[in-house]
PDB file of N, CA and C in Angstrom:
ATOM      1  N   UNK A   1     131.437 160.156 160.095  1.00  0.00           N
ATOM      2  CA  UNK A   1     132.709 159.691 159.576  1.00  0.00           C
ATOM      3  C   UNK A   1     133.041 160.458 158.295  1.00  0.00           C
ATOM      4  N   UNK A   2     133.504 161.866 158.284  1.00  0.00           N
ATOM      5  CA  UNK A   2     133.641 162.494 157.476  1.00  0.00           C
ATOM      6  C   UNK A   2     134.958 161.530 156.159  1.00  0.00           C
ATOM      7  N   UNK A   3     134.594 161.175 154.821  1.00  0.00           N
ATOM      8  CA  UNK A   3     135.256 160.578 154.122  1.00  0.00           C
ATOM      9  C   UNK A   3     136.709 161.751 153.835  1.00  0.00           C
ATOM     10  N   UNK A   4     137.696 161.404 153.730  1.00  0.00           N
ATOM     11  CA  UNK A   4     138.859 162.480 153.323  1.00  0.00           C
ATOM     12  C   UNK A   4     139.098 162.011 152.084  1.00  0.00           C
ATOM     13  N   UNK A   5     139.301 161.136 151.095  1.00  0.00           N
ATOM     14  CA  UNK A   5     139.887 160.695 149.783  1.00  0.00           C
ATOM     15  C   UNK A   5     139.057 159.278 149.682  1.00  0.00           C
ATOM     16  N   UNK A   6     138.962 159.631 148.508  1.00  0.00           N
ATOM     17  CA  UNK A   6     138.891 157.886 147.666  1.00  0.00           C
ATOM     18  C   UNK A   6     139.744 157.940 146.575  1.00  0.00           C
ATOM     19  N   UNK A   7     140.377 156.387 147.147  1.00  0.00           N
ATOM     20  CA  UNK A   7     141.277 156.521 145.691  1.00  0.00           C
ATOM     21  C   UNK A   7     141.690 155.092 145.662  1.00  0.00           C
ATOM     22  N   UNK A   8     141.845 154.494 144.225  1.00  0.00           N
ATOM     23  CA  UNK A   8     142.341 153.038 143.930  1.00  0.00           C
ATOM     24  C   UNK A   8     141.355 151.820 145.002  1.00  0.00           C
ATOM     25  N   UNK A   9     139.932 152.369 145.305  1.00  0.00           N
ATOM     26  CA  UNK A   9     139.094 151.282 145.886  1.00  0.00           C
ATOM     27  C   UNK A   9     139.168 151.641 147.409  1.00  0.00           C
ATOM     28  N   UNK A  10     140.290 152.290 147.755  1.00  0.00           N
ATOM     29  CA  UNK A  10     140.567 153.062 149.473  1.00  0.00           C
ATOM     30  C   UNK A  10     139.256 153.826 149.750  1.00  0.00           C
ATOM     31  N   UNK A  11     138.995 153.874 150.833  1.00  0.00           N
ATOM     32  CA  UNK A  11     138.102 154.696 151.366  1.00  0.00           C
ATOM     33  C   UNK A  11     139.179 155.522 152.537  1.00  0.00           C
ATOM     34  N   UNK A  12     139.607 156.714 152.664  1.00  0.00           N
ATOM     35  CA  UNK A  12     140.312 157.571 153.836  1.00  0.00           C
ATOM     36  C   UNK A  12     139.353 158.540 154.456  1.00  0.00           C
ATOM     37  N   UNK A  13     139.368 157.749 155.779  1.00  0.00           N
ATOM     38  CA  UNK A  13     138.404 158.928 156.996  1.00  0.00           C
ATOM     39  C   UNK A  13     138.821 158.979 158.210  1.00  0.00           C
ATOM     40  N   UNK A  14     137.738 159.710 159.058  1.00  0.00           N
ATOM     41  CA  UNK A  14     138.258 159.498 160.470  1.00  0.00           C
ATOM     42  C   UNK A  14     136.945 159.695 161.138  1.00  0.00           C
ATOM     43  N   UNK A  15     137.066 159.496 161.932  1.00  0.00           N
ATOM     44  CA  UNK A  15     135.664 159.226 162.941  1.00  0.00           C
ATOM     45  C   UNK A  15     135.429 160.850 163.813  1.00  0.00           C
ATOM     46  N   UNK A  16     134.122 161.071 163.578  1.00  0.00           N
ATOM     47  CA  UNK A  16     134.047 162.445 164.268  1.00  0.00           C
ATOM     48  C   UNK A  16     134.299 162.381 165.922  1.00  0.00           C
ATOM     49  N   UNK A  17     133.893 161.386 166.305  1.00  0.00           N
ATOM     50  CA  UNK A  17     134.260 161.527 167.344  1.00  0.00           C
ATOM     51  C   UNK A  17     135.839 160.729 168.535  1.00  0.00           C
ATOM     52  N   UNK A  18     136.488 161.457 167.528  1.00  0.00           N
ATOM     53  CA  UNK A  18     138.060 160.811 168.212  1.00  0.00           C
ATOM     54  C   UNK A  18     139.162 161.948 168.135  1.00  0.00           C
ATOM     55  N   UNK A  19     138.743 163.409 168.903  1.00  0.00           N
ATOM     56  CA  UNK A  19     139.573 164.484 168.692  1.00  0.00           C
ATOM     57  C   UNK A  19     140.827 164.645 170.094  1.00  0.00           C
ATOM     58  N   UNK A  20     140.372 163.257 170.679  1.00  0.00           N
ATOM     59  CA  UNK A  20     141.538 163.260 171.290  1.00  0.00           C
ATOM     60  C   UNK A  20     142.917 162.752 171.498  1.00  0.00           C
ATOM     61  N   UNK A  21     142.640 161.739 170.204  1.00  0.00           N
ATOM     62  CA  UNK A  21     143.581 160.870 169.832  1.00  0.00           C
ATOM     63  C   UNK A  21     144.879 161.893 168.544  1.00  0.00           C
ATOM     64  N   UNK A  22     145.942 161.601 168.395  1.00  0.00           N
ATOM     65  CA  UNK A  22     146.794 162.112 167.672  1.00  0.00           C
ATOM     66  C   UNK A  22     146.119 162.321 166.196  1.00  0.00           C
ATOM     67  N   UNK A  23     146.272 163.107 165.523  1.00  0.00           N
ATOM     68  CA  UNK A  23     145.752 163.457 164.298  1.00  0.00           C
ATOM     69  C   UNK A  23     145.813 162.079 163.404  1.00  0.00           C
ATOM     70  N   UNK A  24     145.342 160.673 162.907  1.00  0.00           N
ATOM     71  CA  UNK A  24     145.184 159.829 161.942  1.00  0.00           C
ATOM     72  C   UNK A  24     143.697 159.315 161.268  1.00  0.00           C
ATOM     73  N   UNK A  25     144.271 158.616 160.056  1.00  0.00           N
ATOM     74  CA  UNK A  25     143.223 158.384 159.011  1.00  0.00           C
ATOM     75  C   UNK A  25     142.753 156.593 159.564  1.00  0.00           C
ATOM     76  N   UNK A  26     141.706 156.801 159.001  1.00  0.00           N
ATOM     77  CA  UNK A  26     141.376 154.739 158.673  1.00  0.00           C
ATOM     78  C   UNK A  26     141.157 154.748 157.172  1.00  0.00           C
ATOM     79  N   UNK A  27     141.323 153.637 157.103  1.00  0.00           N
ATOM     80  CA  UNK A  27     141.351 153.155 155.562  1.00  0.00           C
ATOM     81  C   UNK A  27     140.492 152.022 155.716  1.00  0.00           C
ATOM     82  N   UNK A  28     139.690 152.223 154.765  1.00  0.00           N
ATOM     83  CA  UNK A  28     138.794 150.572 154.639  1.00  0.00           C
ATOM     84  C   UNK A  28     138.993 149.992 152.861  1.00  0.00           C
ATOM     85  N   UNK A  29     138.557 148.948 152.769  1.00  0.00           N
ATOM     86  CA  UNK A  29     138.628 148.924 150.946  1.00  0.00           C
ATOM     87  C   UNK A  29     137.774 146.977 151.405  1.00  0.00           C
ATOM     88  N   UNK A  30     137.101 146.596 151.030  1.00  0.00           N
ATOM     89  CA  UNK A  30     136.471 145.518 151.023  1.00  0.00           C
ATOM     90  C   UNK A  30     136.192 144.567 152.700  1.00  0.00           C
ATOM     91  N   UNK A  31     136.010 145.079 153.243  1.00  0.00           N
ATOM     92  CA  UNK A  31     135.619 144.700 154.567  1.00  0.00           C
ATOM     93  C   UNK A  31     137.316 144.550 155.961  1.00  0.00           C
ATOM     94  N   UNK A  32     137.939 145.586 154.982  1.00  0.00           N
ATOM     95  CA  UNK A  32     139.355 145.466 155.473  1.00  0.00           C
ATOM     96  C   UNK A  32     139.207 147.143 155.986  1.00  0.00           C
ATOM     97  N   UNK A  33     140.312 146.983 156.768  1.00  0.00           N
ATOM     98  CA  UNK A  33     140.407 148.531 157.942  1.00  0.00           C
ATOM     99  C   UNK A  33     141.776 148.296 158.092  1.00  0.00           C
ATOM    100  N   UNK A  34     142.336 149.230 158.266  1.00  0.00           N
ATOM    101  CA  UNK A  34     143.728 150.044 159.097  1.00  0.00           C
ATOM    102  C   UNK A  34     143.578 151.317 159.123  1.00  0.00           C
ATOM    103  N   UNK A  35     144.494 151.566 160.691  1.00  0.00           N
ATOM    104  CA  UNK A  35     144.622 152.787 160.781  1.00  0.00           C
ATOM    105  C   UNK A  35     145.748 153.648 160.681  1.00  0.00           C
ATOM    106  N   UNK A  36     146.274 154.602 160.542  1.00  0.00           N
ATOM    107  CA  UNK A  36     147.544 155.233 160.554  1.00  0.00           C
ATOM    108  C   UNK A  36     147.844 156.625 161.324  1.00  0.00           C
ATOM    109  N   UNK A  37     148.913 156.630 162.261  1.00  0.00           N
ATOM    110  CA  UNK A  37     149.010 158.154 162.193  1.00  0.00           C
ATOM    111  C   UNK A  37     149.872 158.983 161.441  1.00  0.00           C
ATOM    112  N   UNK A  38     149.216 160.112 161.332  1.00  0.00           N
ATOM    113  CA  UNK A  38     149.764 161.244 160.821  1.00  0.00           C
ATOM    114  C   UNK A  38     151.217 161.608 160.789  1.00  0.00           C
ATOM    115  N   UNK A  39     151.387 161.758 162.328  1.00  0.00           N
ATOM    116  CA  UNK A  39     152.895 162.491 162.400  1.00  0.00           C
ATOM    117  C   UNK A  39     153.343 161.782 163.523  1.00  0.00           C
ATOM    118  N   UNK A  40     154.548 160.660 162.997  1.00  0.00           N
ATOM    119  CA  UNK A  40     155.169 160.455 161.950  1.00  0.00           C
ATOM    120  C   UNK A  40     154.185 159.327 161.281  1.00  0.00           C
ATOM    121  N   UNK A  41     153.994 159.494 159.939  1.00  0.00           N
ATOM    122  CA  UNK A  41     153.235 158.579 159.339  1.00  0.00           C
ATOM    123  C   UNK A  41     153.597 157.301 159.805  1.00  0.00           C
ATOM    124  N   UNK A  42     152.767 156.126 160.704  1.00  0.00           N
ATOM    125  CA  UNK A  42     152.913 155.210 161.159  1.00  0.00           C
ATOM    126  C   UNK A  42     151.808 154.103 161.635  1.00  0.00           C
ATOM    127  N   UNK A  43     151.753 152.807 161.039  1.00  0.00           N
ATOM    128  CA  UNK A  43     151.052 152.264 161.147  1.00  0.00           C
ATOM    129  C   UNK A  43     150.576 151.895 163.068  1.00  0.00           C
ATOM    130  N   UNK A  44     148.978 151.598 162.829  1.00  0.00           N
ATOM    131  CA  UNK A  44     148.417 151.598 164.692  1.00  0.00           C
ATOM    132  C   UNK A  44     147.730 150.362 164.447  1.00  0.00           C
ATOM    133  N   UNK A  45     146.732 150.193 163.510  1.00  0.00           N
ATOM    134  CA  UNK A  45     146.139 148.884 163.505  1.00  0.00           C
ATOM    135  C   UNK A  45     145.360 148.160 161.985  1.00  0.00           C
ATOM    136  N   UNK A  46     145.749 146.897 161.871  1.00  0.00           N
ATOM    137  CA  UNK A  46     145.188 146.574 160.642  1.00  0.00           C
ATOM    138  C   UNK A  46     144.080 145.110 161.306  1.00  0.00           C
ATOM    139  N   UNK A  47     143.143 145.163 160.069  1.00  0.00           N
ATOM    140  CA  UNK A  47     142.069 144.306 160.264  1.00  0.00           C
ATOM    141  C   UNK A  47     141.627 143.389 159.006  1.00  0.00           C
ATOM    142  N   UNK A  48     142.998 143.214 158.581  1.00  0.00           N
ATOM    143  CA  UNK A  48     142.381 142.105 157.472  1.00  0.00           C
ATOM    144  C   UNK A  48     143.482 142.464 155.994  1.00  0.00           C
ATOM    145  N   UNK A  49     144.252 143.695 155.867  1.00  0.00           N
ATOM    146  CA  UNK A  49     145.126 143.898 154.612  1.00  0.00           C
ATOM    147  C   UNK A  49     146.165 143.205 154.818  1.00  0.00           C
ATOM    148  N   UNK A  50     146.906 142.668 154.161  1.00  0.00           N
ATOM    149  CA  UNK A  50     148.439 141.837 153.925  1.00  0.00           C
ATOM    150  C   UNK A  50     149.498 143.095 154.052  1.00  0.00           C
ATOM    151  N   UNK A  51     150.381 142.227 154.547  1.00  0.00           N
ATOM    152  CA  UNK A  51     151.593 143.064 154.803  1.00  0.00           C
ATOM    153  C   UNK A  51     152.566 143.976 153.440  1.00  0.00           C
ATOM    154  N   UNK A  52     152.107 143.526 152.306  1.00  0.00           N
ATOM    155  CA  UNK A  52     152.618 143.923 151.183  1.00  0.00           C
ATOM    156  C   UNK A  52     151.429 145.619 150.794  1.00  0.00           C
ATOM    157  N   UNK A  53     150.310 144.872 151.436  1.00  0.00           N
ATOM    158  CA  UNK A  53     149.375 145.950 150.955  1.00  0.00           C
ATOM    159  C   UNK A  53     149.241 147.084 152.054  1.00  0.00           C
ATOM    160  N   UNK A  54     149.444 146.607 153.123  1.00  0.00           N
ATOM    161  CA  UNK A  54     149.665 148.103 154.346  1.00  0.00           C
ATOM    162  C   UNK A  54     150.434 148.865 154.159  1.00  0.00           C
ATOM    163  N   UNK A  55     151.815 148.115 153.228  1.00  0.00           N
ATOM    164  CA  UNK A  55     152.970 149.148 152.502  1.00  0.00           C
ATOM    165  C   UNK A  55     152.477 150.121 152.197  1.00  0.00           C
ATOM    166  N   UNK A  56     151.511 149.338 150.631  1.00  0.00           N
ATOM    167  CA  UNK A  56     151.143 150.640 149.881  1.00  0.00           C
ATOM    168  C   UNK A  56     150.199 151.372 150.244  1.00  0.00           C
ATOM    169  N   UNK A  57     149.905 151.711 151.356  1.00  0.00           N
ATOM    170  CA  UNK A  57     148.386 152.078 152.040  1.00  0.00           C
ATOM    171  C   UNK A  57     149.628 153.203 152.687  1.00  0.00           C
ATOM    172  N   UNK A  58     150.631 152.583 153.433  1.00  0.00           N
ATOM    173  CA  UNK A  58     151.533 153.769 153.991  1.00  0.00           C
ATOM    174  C   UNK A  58     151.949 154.624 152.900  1.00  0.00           C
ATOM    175  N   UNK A  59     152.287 154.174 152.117  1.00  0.00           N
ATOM    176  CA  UNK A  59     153.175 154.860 150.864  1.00  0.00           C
ATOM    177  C   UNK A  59     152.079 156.407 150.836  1.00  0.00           C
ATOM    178  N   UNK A  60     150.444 155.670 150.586  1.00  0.00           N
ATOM    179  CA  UNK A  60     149.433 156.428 149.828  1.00  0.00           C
ATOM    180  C   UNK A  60     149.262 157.418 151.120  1.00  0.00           C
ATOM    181  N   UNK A  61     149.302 156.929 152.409  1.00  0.00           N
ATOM    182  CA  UNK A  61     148.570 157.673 153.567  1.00  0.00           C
ATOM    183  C   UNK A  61     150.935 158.960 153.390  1.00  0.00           C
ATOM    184  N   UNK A  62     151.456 158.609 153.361  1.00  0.00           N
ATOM    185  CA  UNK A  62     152.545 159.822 153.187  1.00  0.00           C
ATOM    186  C   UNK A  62     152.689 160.642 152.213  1.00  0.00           C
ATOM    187  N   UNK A  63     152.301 160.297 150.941  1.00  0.00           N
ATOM    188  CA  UNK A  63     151.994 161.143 149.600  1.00  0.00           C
ATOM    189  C   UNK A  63     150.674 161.798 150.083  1.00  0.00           C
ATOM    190  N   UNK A  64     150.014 161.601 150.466  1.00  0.00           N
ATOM    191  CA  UNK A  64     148.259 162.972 150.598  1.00  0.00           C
ATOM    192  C   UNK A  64     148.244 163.084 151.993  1.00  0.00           C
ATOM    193  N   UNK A  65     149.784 163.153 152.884  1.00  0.00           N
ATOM    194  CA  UNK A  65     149.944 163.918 154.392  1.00  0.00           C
ATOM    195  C   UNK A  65     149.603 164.670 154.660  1.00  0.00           C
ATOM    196  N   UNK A  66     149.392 165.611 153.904  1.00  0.00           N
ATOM    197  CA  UNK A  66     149.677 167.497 153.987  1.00  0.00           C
ATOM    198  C   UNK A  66     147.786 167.779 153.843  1.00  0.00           C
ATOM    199  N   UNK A  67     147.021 166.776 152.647  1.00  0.00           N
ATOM    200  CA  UNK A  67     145.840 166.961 152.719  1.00  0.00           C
ATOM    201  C   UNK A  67     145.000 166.172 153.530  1.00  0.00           C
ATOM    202  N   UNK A  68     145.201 165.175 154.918  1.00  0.00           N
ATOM    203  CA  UNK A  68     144.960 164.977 155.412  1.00  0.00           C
ATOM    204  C   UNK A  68     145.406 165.544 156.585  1.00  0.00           C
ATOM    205  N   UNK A  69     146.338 166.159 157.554  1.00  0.00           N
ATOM    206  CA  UNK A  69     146.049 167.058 158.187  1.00  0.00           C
ATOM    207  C   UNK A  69     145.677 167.732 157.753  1.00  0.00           C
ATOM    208  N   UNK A  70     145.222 168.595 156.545  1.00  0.00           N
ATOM    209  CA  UNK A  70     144.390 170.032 156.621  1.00  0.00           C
ATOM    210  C   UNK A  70     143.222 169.100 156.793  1.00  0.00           C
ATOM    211  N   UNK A  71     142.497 168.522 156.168  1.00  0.00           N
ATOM    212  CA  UNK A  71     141.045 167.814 156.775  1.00  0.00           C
ATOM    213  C   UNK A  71     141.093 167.480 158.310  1.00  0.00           C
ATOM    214  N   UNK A  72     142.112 166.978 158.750  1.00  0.00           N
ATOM    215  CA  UNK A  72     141.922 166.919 160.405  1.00  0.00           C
ATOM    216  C   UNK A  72     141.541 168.110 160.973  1.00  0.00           C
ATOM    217  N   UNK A  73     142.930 168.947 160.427  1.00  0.00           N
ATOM    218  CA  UNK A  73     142.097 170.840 161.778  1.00  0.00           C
ATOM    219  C   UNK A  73     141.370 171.208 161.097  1.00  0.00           C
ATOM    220  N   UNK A  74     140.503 170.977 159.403  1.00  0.00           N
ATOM    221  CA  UNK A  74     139.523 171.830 159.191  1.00  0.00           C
ATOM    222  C   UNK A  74     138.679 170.985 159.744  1.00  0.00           C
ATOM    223  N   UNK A  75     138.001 170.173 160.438  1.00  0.00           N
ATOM    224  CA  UNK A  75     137.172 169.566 161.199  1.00  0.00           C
ATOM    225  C   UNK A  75     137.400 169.767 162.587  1.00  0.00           C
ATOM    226  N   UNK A  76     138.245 169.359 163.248  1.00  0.00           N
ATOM    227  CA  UNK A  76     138.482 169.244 164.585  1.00  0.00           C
ATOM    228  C   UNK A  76     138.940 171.017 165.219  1.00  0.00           C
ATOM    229  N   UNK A  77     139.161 171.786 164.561  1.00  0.00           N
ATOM    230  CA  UNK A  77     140.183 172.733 164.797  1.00  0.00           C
ATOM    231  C   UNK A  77     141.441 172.559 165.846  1.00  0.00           C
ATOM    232  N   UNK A  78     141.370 173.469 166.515  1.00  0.00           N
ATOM    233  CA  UNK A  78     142.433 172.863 167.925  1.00  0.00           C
ATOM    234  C   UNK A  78     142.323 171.945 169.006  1.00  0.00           C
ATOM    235  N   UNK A  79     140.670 171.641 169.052  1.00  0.00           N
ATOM    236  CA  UNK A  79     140.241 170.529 169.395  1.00  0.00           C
ATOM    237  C   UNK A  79     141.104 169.296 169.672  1.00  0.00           C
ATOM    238  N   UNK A  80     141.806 168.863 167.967  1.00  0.00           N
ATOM    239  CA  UNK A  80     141.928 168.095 167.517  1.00  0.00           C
ATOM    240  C   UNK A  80     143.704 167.713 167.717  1.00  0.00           C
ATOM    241  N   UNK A  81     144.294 168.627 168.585  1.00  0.00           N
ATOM    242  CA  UNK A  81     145.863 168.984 168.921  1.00  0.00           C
ATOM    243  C   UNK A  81     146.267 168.100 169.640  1.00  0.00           C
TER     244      UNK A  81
END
């Protein structure tokens, strides 16, 4: 589960083995998970954050877009398309 960012208590990763699914992150932060995709930044599944706080989890997962796909193809390469 290569980690991509920590930031504000977030943990951002993705699971090595899911290069067939559309390019997205998970987020964990205290026994809480969601996931998001990439393009178009869009929520897929939450496991415990409030609806006020998945906001700002979207907000955070569209501001560091650009450095989370480059961590997707520098891992997955085209694999990961």
């Amino acid at each position: 589960m290569p980690t991509i960012l920590r930031f504000q208590g977030y943990r951002f990763y993705f699971y090595s083995h899911e290069p067939n699914e559309p390019p997205h992150v998970h987020v964990d932060r205290s026994g809480m998970s969601a996931k998001f995709w990439l393009e178009p930044v869009a929520f897929a599944r939450n496991r415990g954050f409030s609806p006020r706080e998945l906001r700002e989890i979207e907000r955070l997962v569209t501001e560091h877009q650009e450095h989370f796909w480059e961590a997707w193809y520098e891992f997955f390469g085209d694999s990961g398309r």
